[in-house]
C-alpha atoms as a PDB file:
ATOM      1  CA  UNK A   1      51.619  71.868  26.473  1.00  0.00           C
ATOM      2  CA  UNK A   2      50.586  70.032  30.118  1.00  0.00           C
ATOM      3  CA  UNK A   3      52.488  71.073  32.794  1.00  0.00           C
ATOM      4  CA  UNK A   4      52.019  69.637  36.457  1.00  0.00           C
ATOM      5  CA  UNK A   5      53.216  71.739  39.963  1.00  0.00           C
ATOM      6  CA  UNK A   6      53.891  70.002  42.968  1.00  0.00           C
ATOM      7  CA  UNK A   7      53.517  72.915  45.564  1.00  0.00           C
ATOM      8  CA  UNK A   8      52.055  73.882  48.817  1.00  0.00           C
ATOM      9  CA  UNK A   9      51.078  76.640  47.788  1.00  0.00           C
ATOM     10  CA  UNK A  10      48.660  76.120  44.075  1.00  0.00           C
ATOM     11  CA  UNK A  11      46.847  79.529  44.837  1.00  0.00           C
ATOM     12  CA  UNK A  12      50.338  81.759  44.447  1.00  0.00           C
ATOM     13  CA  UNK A  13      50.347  79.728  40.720  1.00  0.00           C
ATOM     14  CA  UNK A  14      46.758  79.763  39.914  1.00  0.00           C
ATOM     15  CA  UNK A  15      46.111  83.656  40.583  1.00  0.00           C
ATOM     16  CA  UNK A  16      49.352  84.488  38.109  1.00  0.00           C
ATOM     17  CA  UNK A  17      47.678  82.043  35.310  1.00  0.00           C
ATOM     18  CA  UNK A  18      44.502  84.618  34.976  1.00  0.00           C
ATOM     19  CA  UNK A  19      46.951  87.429  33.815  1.00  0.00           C
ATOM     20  CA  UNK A  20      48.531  88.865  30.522  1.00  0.00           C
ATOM     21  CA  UNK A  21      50.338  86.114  28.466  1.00  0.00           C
ATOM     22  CA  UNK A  22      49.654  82.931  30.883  1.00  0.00           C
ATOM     23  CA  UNK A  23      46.530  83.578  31.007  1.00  0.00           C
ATOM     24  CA  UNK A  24      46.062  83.841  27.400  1.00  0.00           C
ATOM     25  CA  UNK A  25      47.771  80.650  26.590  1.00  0.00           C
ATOM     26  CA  UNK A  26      45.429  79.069  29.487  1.00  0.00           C
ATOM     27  CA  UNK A  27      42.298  80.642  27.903  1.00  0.00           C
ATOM     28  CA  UNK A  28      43.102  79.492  24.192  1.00  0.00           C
ATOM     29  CA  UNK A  29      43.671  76.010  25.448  1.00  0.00           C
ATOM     30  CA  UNK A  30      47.333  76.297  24.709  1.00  0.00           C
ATOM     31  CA  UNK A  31      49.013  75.951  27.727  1.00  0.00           C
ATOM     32  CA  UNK A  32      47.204  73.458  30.904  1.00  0.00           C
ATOM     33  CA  UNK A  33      48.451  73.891  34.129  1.00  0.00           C
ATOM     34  CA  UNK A  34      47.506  71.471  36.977  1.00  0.00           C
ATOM     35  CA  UNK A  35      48.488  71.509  40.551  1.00  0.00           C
ATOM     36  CA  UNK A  36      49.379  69.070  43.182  1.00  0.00           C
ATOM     37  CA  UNK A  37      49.553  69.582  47.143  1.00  0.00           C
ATOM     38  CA  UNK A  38      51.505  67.446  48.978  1.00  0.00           C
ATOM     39  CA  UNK A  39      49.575  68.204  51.890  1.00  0.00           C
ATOM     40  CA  UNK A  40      46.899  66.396  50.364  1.00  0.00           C
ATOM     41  CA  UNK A  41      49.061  63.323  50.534  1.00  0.00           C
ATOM     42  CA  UNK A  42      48.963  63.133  54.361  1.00  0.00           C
ATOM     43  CA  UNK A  43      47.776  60.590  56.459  1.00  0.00           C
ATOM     44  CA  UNK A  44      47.683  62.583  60.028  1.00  0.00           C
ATOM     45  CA  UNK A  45      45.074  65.342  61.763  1.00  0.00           C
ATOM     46  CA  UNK A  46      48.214  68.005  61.391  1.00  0.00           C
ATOM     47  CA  UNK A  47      49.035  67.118  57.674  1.00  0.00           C
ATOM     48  CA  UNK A  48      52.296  67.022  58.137  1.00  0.00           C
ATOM     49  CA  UNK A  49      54.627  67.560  55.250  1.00  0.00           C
ATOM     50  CA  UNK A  50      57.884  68.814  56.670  1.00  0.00           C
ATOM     51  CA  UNK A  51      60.103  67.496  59.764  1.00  0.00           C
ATOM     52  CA  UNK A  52      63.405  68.912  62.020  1.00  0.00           C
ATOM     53  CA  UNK A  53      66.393  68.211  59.456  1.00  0.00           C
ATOM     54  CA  UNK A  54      68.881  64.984  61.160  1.00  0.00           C
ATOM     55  CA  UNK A  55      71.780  66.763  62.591  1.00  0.00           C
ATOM     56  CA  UNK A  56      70.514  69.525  63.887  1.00  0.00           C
ATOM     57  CA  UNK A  57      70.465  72.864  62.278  1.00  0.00           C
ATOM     58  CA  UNK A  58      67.997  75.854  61.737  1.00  0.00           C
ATOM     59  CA  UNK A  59      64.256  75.553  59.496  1.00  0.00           C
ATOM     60  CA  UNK A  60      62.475  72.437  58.313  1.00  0.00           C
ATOM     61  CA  UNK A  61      62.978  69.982  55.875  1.00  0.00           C
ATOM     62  CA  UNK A  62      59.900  68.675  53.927  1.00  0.00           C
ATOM     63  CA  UNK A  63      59.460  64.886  54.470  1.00  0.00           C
ATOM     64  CA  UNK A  64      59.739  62.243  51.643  1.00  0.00           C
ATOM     65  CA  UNK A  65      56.553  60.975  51.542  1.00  0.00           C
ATOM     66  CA  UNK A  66      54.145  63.512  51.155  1.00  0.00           C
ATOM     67  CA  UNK A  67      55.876  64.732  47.988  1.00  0.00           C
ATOM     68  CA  UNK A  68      56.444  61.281  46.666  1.00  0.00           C
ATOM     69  CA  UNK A  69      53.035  60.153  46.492  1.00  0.00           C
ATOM     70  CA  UNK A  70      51.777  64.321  44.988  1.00  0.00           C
ATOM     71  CA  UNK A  71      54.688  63.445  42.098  1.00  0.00           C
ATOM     72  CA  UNK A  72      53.431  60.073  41.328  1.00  0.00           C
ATOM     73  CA  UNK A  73      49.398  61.143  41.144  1.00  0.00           C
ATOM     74  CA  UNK A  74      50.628  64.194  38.722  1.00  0.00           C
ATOM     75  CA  UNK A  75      52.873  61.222  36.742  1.00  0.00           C
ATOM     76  CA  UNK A  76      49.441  59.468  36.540  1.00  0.00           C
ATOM     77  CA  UNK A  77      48.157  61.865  34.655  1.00  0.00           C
ATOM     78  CA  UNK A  78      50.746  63.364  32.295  1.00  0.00           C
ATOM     79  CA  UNK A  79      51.940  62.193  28.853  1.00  0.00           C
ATOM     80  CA  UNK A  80      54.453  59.102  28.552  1.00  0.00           C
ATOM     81  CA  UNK A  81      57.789  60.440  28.996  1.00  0.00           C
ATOM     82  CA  UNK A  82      57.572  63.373  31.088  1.00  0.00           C
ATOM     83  CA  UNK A  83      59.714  64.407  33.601  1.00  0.00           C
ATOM     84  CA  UNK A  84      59.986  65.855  36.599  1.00  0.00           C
ATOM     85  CA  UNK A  85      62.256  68.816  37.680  1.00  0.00           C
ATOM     86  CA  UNK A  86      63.192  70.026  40.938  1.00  0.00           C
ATOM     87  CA  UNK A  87      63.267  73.659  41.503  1.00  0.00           C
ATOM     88  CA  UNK A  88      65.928  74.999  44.009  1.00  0.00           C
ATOM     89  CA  UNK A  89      69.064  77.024  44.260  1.00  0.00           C
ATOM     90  CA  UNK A  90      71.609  74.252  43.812  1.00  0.00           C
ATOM     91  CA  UNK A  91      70.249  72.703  40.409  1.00  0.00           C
ATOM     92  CA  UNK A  92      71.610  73.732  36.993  1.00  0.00           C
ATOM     93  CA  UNK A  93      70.421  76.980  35.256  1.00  0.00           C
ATOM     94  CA  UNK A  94      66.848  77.485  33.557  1.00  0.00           C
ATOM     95  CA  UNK A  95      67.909  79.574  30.419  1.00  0.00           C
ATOM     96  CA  UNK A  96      66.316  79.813  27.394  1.00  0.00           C
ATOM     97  CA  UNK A  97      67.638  76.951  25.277  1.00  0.00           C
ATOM     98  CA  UNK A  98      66.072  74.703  28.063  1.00  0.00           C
ATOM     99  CA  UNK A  99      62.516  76.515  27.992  1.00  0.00           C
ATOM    100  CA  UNK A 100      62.584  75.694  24.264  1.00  0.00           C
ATOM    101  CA  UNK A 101      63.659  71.910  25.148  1.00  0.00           C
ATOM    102  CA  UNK A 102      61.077  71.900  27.799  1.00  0.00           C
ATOM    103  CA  UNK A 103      58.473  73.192  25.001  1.00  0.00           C
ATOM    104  CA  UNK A 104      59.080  69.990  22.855  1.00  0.00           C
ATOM    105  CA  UNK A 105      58.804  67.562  25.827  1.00  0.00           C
ATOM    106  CA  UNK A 106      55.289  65.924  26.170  1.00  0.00           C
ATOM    107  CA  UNK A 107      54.687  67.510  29.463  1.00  0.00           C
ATOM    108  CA  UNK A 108      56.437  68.490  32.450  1.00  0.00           C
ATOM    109  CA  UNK A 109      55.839  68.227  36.150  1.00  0.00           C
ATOM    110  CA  UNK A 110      57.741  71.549  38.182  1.00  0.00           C
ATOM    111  CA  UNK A 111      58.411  70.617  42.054  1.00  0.00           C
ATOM    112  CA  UNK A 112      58.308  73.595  44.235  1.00  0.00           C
ATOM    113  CA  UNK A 113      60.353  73.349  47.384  1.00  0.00           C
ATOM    114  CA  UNK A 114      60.057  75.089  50.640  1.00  0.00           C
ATOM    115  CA  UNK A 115      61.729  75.645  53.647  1.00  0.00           C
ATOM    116  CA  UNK A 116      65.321  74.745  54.533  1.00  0.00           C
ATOM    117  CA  UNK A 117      64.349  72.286  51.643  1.00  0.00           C
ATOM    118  CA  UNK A 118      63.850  68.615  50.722  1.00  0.00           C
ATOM    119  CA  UNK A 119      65.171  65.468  52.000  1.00  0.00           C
ATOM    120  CA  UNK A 120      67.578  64.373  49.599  1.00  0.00           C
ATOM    121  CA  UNK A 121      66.287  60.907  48.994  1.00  0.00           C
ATOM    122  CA  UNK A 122      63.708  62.525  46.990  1.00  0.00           C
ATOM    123  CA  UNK A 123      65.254  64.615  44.765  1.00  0.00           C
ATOM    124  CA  UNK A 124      67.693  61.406  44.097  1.00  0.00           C
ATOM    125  CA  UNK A 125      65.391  58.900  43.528  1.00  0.00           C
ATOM    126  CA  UNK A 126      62.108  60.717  42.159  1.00  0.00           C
ATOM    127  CA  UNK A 127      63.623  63.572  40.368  1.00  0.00           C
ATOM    128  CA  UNK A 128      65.086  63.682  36.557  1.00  0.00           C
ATOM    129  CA  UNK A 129      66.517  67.450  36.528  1.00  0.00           C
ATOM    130  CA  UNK A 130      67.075  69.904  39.235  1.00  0.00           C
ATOM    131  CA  UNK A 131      66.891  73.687  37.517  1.00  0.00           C
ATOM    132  CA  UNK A 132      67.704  77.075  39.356  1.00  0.00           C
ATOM    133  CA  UNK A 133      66.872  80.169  37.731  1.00  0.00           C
ATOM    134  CA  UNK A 134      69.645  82.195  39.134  1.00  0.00           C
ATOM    135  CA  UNK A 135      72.156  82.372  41.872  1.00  0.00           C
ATOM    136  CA  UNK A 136      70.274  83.379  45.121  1.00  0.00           C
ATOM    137  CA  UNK A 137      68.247  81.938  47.933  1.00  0.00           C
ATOM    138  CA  UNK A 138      64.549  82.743  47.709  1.00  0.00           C
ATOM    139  CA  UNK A 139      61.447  81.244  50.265  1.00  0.00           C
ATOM    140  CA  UNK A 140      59.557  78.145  47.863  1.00  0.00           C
ATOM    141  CA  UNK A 141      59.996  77.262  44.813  1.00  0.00           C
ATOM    142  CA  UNK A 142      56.748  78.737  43.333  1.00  0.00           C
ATOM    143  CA  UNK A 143      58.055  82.005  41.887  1.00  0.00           C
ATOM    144  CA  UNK A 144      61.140  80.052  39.880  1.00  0.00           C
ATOM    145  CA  UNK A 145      57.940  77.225  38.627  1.00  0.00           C
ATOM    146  CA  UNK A 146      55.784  80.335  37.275  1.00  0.00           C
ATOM    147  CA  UNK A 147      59.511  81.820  35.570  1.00  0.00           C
ATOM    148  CA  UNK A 148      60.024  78.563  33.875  1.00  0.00           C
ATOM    149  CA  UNK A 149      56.136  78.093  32.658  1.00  0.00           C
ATOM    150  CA  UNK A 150      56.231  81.527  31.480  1.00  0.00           C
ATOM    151  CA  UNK A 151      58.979  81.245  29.455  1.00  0.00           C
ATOM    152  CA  UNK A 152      58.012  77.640  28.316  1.00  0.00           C
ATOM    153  CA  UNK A 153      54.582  79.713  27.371  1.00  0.00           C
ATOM    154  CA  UNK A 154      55.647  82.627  25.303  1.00  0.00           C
ATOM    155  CA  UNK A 155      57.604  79.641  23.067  1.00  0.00           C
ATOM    156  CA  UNK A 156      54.087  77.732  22.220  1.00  0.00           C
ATOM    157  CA  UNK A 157      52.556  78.316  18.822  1.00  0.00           C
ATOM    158  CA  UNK A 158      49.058  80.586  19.633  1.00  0.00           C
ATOM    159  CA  UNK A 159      50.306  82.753  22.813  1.00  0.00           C
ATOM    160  CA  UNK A 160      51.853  85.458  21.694  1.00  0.00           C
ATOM    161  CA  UNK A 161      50.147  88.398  19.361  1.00  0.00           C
ATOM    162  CA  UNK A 162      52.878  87.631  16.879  1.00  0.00           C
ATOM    163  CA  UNK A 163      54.540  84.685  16.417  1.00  0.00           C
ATOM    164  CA  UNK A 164      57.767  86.896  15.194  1.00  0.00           C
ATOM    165  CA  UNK A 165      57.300  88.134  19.048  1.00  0.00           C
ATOM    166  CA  UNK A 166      59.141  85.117  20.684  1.00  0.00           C
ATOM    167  CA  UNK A 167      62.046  84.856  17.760  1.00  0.00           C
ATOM    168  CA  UNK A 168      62.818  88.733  18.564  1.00  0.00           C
ATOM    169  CA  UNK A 169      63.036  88.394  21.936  1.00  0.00           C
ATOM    170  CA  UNK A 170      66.080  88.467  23.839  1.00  0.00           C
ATOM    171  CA  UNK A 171      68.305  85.156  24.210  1.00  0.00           C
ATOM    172  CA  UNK A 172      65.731  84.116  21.018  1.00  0.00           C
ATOM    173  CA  UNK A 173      69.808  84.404  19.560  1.00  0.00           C
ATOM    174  CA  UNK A 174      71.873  84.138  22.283  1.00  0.00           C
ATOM    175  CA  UNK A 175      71.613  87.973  22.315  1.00  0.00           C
ATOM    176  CA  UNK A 176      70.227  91.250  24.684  1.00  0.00           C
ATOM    177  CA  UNK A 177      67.197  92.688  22.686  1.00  0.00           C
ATOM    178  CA  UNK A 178      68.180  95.872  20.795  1.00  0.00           C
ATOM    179  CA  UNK A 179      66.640  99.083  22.099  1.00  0.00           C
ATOM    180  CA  UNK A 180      62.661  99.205  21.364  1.00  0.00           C
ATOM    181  CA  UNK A 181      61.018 103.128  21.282  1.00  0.00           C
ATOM    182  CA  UNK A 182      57.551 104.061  20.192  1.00  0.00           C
ATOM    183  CA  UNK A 183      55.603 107.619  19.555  1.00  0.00           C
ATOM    184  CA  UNK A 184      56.165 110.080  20.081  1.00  0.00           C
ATOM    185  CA  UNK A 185      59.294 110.748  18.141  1.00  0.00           C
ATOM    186  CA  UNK A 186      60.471 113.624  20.918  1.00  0.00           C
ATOM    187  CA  UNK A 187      60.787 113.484  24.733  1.00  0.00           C
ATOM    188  CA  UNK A 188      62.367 116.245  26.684  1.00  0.00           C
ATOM    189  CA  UNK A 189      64.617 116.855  23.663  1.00  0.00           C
ATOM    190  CA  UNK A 190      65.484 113.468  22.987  1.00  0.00           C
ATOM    191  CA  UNK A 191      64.784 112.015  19.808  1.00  0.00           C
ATOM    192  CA  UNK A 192      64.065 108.176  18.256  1.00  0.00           C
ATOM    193  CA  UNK A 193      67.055 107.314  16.152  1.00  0.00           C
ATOM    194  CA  UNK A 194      66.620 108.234  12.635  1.00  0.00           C
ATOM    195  CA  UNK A 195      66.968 105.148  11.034  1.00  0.00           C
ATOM    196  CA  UNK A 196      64.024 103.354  12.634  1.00  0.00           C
ATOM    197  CA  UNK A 197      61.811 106.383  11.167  1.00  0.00           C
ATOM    198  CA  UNK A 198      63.278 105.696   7.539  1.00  0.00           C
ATOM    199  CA  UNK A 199      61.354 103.054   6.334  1.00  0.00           C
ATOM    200  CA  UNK A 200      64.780 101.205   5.582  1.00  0.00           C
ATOM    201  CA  UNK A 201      64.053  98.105   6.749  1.00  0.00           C
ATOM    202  CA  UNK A 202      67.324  96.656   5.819  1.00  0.00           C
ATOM    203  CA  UNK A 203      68.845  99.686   7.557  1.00  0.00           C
ATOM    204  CA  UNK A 204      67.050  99.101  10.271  1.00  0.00           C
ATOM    205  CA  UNK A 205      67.644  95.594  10.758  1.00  0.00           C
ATOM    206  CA  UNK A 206      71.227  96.397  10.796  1.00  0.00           C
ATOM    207  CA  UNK A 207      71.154  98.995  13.517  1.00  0.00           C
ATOM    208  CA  UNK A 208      68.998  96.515  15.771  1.00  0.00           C
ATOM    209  CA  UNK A 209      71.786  93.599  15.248  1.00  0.00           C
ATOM    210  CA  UNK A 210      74.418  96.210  16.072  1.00  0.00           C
ATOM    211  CA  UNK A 211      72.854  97.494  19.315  1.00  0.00           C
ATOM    212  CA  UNK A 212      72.171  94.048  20.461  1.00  0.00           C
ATOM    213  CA  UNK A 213      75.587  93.146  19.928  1.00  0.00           C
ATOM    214  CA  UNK A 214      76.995  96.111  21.676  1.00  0.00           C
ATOM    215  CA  UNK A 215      74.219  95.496  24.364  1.00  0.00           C
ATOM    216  CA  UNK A 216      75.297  91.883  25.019  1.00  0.00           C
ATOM    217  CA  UNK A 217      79.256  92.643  24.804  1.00  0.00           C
ATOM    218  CA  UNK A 218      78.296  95.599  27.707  1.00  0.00           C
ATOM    219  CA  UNK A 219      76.374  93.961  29.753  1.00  0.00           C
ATOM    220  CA  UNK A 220      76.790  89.649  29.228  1.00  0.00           C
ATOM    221  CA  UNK A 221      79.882  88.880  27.527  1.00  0.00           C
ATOM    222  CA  UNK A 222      79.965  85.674  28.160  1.00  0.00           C
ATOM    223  CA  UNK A 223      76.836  84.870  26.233  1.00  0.00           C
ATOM    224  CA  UNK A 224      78.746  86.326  23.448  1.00  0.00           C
ATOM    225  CA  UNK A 225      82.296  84.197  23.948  1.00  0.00           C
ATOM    226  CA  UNK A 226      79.662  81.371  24.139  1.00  0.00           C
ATOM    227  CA  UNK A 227      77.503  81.757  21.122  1.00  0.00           C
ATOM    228  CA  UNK A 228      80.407  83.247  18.492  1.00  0.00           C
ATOM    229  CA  UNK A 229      80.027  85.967  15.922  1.00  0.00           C
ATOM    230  CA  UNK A 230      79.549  86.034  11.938  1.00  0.00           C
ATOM    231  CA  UNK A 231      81.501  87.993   9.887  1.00  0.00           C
ATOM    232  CA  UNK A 232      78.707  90.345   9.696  1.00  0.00           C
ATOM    233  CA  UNK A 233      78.185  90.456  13.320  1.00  0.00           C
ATOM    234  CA  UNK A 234      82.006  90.770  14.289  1.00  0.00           C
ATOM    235  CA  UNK A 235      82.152  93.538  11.869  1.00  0.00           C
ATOM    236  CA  UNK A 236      79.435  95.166  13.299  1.00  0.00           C
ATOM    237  CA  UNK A 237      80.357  95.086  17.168  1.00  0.00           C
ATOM    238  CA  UNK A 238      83.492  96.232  16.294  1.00  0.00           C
ATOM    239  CA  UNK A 239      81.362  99.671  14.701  1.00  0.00           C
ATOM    240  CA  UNK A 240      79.477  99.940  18.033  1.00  0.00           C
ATOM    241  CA  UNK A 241      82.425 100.314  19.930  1.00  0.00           C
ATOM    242  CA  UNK A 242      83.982 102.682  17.611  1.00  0.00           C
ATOM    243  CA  UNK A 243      80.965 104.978  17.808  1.00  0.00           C
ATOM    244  CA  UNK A 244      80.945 104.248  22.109  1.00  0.00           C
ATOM    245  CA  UNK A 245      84.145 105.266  22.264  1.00  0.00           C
ATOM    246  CA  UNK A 246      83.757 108.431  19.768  1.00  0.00           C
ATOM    247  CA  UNK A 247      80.970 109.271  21.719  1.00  0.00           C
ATOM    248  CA  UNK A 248      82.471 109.279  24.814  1.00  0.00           C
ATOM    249  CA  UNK A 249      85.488 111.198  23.863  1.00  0.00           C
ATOM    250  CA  UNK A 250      83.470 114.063  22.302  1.00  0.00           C
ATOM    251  CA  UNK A 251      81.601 114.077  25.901  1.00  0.00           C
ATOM    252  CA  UNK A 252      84.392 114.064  27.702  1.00  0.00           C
ATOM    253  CA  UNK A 253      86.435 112.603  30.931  1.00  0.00           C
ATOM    254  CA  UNK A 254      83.421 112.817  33.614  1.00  0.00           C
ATOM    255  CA  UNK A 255      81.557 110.815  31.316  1.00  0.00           C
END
């Protein structure tokens, strides 16, 4: 997978793709991540890549031209058929059916805004998607491009430890992971549920299905009105909230 930044800033990307899974994926030549700084696409002594935004107004508004022509070098040397996405607040949202769109794509060229942000006649005639990766305001857009390429990453055949590691995962199903525990089997008092010490896998698998379940209808239900539930899985939500509810009772009100 090639993926192209446009960014002010390459060092904040290039020090995260050393470390844990990026930089595996970098190191086993399954993920290549080049960089592209629109300062280097001046032509004055102060490179100048933003300007005061037209009608007035607080912050800076990076200029046109300087991130037109660091787009069209990293076009020049990407894959037919790439495109380019524009990182900021207002775009639609990164989730994980994208990441595994993105991971099919030929390549795909992240452009990291800054400041009060862009001038709009780039982002409408140089830009194919704009993403967000959530609903708040942060500084650039370098922190949202290494979300997206890490999530594009853990997707590509060779990064992971285990390829069953990314299907697992949470939103792998539209789903919150189950609870994960490890050894020792005691802590304070409290123990690992018995079934994942059985040896029952089939046991097992159905106790990790329910907990997701009751995890996503807690926490996300809409991910759960979106995606729709089996027979099985109806079934077994419907169990998790019997045994929340039993649970709570037998603890009582202050609970």
């Amino acid at each position: 997978m090639r993926i192209a930044v446009v960014s002010l800033f390459p060092s904040m990307l290039r020090e995260a793709m050393v470390h844990g899974v990026l930089g595996r994926a970098v190191e086993r030549d399954v993920l290549e991540v080049t960089y592209f700084d629109p300062r280097e696409h001046t032509h004055d002594v102060h490179r100048t890549v933003d300007d005061r935004p037209y009608g007035g107004g607080p912050g800076m508004v990076l200029k046109v031209e300087p991130l037109r022509d660091a787009l069209r070098a990293a076009r020049a040397t990407m894959p037919a058929g790439t495109r380019a996405v524009y990182l900021g607040a207002d775009g639609v949202r990164f989730d994980q059916q994208r990441a595994r769109e993105a991971r099919d794509q030929p390549g795909l060229i992240l452009v990291a805004g800054r400041y009060e942000g862009v001038d709009e006649r780039f982002v409408a005639y140089e830009i194919d998607e704009q993403w967000s990766i959530g609903d708040y305001v942060l500084t650039g857009g370098e922190l949202p491009a290494l979300v997206v390429i890490d999530a594009i990453a853990r997707l590509l055949p060779g990064t992971l430890g285990s390829e069953e590691s990314a299907l697992q995962e949470s939103f792998s199903d539209g789903l919150l992971d189950w609870p994960h525990y490890t050894r020792p089997i005691s802590v304070d008092g409290h123990e690992v549920p018995e079934v994942l010490a059985s040896g029952d896998h089939a046991a097992i698998r159905r106790w990790r299905l329910k907990e997701a379940l009751g995890r996503t209808w807690l926490r996300r239900p809409e991910l759960l009105e979106r995606r729709g539930l089996s027979n099985e899985e109806g079934a077994l939500l419907e169990e998790f909230k019997l045994e929340r509810a039993l649970l709570r009772e037998r603890r009582g009100p202050s609970d």
